[in-house]
Protein backbone atom coordinates (compact mmCIF):
# COMPACT_ATOMS: atom_id res chain seq x y z
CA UNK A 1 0.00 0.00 0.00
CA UNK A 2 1.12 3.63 -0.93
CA UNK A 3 1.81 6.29 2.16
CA UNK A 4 0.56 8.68 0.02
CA UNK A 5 0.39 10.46 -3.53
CA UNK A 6 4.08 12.43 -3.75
CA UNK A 7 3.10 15.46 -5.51
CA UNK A 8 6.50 16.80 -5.78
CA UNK A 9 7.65 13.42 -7.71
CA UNK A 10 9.80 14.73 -10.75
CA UNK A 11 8.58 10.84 -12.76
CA UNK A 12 6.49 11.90 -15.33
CA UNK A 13 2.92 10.74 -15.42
CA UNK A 14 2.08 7.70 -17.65
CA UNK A 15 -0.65 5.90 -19.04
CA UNK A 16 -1.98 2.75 -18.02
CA UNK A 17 -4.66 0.38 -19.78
CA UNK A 18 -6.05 -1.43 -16.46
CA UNK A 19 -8.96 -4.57 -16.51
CA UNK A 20 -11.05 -4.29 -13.23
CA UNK A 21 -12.70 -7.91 -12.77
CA UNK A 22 -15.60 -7.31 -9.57
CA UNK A 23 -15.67 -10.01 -7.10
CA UNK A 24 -19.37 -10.21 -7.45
CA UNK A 25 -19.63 -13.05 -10.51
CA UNK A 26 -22.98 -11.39 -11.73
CA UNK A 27 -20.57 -8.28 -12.87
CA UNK A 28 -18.70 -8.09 -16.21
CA UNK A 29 -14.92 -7.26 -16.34
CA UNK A 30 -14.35 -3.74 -17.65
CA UNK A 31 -11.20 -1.86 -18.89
CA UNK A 32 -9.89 1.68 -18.71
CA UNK A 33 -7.64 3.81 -19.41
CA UNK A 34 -5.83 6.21 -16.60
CA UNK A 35 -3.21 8.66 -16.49
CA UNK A 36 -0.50 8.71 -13.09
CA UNK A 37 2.35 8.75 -11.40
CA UNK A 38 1.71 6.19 -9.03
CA UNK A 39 -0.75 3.18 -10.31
CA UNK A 40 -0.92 1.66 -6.70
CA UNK A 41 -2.13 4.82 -5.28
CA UNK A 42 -4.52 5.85 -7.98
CA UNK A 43 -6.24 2.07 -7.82
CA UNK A 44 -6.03 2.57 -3.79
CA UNK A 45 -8.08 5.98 -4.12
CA UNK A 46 -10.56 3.97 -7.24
CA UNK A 47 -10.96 1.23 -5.24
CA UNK A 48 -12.50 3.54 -2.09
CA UNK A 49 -16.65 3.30 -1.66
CA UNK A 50 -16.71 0.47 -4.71
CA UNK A 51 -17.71 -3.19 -4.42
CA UNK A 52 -14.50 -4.96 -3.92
CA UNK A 53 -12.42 -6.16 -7.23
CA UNK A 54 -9.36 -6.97 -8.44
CA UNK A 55 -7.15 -5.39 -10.65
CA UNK A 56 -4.32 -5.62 -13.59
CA UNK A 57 -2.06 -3.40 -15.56
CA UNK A 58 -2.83 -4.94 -19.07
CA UNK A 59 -0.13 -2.36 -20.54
CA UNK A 60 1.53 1.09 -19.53
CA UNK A 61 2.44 3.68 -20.99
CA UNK A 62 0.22 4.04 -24.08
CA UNK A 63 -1.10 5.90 -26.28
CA UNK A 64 -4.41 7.64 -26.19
């Protein structure tokens, strides 16, 4: 887990093509695209007040 989002990180941002698959069966995978520094503490913050899932980079640093 992430202590927190360093906003004074010099790493440039990157993109990241993730596929969220929700614990609950009745729910279809999904994918999205998101733009960060830090992928563990952008899915920590996505993950907040949603049904629980789990979650994998399918690629980084793409184009959009």
């Amino acid at each position: 887990m992430s202590k927190g989002y360093d906003y004074q990180s010099s790493k440039p941002a990157s993109w990241y093509k993730i596929e969220i698959t929700p614990l609950d069966e009745e729910q279809k995978p999904y994918v999205f695209k998101v733009e960060t520094k830090d992928i563990n503490w952008t899915m920590d913050q996505y993950q907040r007040n949603r049904e629980p899932f789990t979650w994998k980079m399918l690629n980084w640093n793409i184009r959009v």
